[in-house]
C-alpha atoms as a PDB file:
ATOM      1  CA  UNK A   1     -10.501 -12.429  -2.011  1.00  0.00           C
ATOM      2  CA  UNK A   2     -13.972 -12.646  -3.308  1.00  0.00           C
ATOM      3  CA  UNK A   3     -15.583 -12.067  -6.526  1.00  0.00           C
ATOM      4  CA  UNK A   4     -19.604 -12.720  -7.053  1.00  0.00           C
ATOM      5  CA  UNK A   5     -21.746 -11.652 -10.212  1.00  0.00           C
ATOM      6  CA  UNK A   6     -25.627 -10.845  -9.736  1.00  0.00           C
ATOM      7  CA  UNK A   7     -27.620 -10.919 -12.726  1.00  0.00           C
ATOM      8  CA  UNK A   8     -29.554  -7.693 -13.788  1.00  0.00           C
ATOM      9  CA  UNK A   9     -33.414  -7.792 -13.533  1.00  0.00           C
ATOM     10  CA  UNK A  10     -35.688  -8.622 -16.898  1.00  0.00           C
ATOM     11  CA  UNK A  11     -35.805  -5.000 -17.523  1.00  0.00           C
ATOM     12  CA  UNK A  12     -32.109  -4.385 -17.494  1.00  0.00           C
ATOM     13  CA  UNK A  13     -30.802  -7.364 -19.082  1.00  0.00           C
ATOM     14  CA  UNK A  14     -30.443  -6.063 -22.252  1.00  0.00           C
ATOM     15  CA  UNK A  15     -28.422  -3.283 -21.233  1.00  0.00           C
ATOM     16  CA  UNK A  16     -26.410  -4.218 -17.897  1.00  0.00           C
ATOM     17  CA  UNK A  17     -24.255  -7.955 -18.657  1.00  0.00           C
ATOM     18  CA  UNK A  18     -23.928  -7.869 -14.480  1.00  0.00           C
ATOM     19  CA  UNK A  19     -23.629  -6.539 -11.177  1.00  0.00           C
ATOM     20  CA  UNK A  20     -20.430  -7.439  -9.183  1.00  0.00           C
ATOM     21  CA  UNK A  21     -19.248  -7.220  -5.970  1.00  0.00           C
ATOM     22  CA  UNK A  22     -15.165  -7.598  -5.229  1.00  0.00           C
ATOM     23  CA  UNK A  23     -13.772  -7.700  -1.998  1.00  0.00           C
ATOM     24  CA  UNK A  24     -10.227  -8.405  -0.775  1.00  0.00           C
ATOM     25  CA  UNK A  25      -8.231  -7.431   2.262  1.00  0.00           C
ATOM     26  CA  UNK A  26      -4.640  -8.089   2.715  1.00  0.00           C
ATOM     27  CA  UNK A  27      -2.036  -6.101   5.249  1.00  0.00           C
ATOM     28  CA  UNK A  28       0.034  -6.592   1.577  1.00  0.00           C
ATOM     29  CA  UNK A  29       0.199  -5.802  -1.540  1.00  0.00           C
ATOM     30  CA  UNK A  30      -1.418  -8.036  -3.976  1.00  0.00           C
ATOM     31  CA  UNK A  31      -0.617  -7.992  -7.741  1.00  0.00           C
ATOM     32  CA  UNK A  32      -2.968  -8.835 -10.395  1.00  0.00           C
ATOM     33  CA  UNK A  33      -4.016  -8.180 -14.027  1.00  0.00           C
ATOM     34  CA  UNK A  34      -7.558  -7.667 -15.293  1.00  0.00           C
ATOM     35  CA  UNK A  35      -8.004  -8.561 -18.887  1.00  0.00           C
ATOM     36  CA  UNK A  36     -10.251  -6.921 -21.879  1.00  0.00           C
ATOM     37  CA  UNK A  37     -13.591  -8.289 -21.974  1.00  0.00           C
ATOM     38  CA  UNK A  38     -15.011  -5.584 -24.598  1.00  0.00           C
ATOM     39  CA  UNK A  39     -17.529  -3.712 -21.329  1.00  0.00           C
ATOM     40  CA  UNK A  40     -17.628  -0.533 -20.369  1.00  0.00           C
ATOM     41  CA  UNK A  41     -17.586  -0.225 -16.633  1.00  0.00           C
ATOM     42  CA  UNK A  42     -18.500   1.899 -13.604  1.00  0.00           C
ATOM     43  CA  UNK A  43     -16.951   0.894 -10.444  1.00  0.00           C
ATOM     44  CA  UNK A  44     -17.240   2.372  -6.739  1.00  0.00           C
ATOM     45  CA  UNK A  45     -14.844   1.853  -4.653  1.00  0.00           C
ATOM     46  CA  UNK A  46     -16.625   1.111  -1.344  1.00  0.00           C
ATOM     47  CA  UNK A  47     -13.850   0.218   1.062  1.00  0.00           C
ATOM     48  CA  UNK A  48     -10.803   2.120   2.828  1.00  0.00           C
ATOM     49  CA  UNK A  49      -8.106   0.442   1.071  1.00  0.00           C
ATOM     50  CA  UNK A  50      -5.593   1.641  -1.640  1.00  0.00           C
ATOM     51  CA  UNK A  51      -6.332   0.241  -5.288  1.00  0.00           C
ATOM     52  CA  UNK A  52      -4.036   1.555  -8.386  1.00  0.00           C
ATOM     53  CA  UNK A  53      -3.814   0.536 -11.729  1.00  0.00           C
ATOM     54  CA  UNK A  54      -0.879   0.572 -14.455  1.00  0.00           C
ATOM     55  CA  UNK A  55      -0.422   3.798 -16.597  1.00  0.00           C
ATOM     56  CA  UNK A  56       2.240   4.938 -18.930  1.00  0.00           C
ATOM     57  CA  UNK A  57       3.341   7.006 -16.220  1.00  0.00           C
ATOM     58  CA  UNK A  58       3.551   4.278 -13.812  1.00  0.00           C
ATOM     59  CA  UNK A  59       0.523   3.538 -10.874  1.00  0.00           C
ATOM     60  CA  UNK A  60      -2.077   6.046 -10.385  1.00  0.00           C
ATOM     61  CA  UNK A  61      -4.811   5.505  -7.309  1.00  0.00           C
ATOM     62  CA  UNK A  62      -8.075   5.088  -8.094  1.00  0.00           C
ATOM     63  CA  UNK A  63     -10.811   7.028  -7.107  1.00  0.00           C
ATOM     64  CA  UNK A  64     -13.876   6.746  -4.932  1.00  0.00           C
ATOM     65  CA  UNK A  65     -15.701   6.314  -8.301  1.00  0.00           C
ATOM     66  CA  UNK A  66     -14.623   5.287 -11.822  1.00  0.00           C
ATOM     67  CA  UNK A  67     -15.548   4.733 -15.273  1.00  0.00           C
ATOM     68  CA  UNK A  68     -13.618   2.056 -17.291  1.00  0.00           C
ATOM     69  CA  UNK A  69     -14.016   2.173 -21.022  1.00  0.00           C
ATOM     70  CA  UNK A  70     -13.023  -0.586 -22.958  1.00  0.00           C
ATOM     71  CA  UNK A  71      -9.921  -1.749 -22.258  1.00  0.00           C
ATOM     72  CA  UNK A  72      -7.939  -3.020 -25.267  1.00  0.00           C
ATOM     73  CA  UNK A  73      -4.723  -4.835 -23.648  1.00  0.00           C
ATOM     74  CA  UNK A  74      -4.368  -6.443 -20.241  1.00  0.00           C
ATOM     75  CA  UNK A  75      -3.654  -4.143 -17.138  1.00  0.00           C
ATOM     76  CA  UNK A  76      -2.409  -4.317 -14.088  1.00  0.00           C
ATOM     77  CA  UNK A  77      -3.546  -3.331 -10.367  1.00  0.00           C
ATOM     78  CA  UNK A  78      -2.295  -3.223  -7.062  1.00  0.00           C
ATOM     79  CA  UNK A  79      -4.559  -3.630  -4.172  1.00  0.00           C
ATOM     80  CA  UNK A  80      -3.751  -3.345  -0.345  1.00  0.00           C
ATOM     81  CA  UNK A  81      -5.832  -2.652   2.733  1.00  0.00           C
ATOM     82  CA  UNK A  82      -9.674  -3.487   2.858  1.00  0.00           C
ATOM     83  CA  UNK A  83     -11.170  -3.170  -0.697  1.00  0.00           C
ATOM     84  CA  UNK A  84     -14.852  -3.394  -1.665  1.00  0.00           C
ATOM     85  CA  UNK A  85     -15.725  -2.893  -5.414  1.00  0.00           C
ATOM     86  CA  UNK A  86     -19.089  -2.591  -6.267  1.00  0.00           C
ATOM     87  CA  UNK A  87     -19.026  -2.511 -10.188  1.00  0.00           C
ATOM     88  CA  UNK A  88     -22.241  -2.230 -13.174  1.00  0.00           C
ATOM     89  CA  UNK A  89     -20.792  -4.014 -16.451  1.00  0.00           C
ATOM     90  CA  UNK A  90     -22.641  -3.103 -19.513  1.00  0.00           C
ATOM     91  CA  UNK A  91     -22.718  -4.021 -22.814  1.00  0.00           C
ATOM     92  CA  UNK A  92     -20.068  -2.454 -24.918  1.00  0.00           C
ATOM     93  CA  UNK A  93     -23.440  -1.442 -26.987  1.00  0.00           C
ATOM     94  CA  UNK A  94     -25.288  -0.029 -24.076  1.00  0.00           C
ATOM     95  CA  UNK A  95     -23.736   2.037 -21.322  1.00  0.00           C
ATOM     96  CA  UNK A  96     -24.398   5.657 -23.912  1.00  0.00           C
ATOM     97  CA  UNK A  97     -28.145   4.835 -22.890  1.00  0.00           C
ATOM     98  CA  UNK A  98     -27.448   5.566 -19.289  1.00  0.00           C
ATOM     99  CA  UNK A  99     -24.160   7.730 -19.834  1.00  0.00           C
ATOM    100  CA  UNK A 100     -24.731   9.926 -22.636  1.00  0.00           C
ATOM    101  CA  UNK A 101     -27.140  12.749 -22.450  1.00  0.00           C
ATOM    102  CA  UNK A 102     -29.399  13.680 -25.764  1.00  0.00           C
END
């Protein structure tokens, strides 16, 4: 499993916390939990494996492309197969520049 963050340009900073890039690939099923951090999120799923995270209503697969709002207790996911994340973190203050239209 891999996990690297890449720091924004200048121009961005304000606005974008990071870039990251997960990867993980495993013929199981691997368990984790991903914890608030108070960012909004847009993550594309880049690889061919299955990812799923916790609902009331049990596991639900993620799609191709998602937006995470701020989570508010810690979640699990389920990952299995060849998974590449490529994910834009913002600033709990910033993402309505790029996401809300005026």
């Amino acid at each position: 499993m891999k996990y690297q963050e890449i720091i924004p340009g200048e121009r961005l900073r304000p606005y974008v916390r990071c870039y990251y890039f997960f990867e993980s690939e495993s013929d199981v099923e691997l368990d984790d939990t991903v914890f608030p951090g108070g960012h909004m999120e847009i993550v594309f799923n880049l690889g061919e494996g299955i990812w799923r995270s916790a609902s009331q209503d049990g596991w639900q697969t993620a799609p191709s492309v998602e937006l995470w709002g701020k989570i508010t207790q810690p979640m699990g996911i389920k990952s299995v197969g060849i998974n590449r994340m490529l994910g834009v973190k913002f600033y709990a203050h910033s993402a309505a520049f790029f996401l809300v239209r005026s």
